[in-house]
N, C-alpha and C. Protein backbone atom coordinates (compact mmCIF):
# COMPACT_ATOMS: atom_id res chain seq x y z
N UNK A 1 103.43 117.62 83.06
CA UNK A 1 102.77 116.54 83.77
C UNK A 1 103.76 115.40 83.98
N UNK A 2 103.36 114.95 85.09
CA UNK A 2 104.69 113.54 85.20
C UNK A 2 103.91 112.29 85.14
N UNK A 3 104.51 111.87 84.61
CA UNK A 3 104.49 109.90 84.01
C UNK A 3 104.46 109.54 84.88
N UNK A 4 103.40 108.34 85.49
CA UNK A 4 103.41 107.95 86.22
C UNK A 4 103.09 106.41 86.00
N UNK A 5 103.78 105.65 86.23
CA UNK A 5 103.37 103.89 85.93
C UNK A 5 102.57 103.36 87.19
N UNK A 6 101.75 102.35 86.97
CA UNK A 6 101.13 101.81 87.43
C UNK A 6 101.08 100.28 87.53
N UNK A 7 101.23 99.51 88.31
CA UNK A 7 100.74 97.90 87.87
C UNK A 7 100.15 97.10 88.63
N UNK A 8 98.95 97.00 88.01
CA UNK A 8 98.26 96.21 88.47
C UNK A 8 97.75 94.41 88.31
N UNK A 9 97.89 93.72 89.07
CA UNK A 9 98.04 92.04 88.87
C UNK A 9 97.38 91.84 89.51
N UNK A 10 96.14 90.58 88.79
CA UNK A 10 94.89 89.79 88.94
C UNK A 10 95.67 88.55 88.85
N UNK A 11 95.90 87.91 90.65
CA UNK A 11 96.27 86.71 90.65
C UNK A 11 95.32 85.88 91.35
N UNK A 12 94.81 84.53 91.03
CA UNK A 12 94.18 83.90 92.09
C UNK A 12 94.78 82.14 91.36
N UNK A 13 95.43 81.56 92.39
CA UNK A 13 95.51 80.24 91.64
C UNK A 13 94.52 79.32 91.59
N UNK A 14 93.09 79.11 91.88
CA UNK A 14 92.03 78.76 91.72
C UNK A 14 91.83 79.10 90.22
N UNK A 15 91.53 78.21 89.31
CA UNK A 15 90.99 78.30 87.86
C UNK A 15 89.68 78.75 87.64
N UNK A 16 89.21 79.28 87.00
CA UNK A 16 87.63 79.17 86.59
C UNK A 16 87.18 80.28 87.06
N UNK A 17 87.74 81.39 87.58
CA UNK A 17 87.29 82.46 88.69
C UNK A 17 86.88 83.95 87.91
N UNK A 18 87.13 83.86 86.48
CA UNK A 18 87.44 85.05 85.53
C UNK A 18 88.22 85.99 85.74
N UNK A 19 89.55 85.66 86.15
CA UNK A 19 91.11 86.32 86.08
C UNK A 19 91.47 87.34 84.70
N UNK A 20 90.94 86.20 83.63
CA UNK A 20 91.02 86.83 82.03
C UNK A 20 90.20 87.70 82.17
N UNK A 21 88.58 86.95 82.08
CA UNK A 21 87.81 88.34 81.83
C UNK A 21 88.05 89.60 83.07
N UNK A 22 88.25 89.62 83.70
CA UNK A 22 88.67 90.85 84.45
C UNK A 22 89.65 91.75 83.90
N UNK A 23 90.58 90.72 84.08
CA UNK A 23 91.88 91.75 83.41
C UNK A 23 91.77 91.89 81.93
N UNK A 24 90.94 91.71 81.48
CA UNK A 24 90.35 91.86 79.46
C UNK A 24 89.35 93.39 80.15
N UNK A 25 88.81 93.04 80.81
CA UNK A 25 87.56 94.23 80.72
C UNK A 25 88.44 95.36 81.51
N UNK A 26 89.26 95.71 82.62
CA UNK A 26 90.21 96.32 83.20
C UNK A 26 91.21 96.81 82.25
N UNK A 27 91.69 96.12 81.33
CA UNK A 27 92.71 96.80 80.42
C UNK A 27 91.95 97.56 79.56
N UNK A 28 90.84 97.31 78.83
CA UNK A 28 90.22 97.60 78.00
C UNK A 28 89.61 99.03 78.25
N UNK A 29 88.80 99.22 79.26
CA UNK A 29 88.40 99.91 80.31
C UNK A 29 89.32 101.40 80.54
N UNK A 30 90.61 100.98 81.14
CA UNK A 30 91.41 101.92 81.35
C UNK A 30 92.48 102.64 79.85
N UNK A 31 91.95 101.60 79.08
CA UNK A 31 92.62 102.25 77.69
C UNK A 31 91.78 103.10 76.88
N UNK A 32 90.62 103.00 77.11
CA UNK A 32 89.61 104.03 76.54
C UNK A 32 89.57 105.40 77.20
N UNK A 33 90.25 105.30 78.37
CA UNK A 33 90.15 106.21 79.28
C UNK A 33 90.85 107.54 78.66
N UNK A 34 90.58 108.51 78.70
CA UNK A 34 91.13 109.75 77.92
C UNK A 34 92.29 110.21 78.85
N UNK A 35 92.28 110.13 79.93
CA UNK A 35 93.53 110.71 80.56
C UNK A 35 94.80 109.36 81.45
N UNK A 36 94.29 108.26 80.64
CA UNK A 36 95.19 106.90 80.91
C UNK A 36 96.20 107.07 79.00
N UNK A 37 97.14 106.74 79.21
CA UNK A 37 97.91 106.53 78.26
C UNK A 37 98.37 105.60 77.70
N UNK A 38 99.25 104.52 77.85
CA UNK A 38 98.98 103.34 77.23
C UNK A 38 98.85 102.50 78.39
N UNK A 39 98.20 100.92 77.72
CA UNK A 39 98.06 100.23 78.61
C UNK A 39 98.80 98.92 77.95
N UNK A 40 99.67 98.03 78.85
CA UNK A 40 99.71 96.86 78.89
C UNK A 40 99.35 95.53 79.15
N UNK A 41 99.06 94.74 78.98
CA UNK A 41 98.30 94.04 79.14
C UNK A 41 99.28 92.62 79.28
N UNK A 42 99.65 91.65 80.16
CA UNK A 42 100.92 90.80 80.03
C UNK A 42 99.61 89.33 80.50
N UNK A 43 100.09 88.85 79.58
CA UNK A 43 99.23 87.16 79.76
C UNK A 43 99.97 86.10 80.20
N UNK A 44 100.49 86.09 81.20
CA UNK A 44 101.60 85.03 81.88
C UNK A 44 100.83 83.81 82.11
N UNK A 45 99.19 83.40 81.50
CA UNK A 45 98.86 82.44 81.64
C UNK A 45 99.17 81.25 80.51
N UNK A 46 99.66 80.13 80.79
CA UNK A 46 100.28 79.22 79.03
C UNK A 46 99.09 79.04 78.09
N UNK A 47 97.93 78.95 78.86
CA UNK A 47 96.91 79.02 77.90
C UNK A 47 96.55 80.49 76.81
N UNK A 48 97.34 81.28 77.29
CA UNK A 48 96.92 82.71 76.47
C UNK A 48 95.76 83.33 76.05
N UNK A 49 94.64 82.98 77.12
CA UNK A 49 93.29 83.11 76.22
C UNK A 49 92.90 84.99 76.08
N UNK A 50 93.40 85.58 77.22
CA UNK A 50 94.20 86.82 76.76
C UNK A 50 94.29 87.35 75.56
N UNK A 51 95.22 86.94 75.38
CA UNK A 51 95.84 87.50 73.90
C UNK A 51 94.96 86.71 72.48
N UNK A 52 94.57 85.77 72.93
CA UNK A 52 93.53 85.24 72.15
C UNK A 52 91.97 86.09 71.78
N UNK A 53 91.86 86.68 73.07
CA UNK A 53 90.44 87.33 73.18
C UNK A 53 90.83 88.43 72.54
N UNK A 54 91.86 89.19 73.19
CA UNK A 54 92.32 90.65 72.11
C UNK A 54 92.50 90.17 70.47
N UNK A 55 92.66 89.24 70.03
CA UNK A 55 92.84 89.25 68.83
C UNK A 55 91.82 89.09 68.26
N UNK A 56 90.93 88.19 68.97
CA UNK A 56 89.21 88.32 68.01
C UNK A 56 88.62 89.69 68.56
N UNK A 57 88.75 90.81 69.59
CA UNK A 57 87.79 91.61 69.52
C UNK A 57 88.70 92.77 68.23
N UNK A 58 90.02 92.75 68.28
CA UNK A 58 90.70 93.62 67.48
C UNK A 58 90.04 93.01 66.02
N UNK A 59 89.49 91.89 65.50
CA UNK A 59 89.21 91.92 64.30
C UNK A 59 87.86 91.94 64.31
N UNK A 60 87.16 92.15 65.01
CA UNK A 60 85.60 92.52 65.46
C UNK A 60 85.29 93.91 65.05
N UNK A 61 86.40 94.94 65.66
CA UNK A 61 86.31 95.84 65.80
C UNK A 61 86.79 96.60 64.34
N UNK A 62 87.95 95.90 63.64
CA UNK A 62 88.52 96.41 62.36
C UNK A 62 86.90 96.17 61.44
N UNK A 63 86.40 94.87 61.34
CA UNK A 63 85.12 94.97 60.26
C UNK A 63 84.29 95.60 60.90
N UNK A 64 83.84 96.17 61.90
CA UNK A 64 82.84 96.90 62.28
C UNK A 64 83.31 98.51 62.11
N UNK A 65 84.44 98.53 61.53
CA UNK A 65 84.88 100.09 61.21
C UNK A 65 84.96 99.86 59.49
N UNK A 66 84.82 98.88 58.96
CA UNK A 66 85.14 98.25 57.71
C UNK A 66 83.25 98.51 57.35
N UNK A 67 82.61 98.27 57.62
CA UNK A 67 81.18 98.32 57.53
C UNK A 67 81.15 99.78 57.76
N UNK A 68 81.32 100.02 58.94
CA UNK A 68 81.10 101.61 58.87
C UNK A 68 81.45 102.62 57.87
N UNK A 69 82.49 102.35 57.62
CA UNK A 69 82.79 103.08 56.21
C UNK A 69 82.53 103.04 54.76
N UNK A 70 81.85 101.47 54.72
CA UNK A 70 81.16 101.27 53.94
C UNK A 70 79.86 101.96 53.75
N UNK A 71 79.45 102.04 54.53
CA UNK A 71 77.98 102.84 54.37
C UNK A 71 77.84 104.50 54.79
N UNK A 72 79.09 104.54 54.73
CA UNK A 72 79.81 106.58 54.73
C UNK A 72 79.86 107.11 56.20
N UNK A 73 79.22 106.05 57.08
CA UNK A 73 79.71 106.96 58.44
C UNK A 73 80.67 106.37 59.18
């Protein structure tokens, strides 16, 4: 099979338009995807709310596997 890259960029210089949440639910989206391979995700905004949002759902997601195993499934 051949590698194939892709890139895709959510630009609009108008603020307030959900640029993040798009490209949060789009990365997210295509990384669950079973026949997508990795995904990148680049936050060229200075506010970073990006990489901000991935870091609270990544620890959302660690105690909700942290609970799960707590109670054996």
């Amino acid at each position: 099979m051949r590698n194939v890259t892709f890139v895709i960029a959510v630009t609009l210089l108008k603020g307030g338009v959900g640029k993040t949440t798009t490209s949060i639910g789009l990365g997210l989206s295509l990384g669950r995807e079973p026949r997508v391979g990795q995904v990148l995700l680049v936050d060229a905004d200075p506010q970073a709310s990006a990489t901000a949002s991935r870091v609270a759902l990544a620890r959302r997601e660690n105690q909700l596997a942290a609970r799960r195993a707590e109670a054996g499934g």
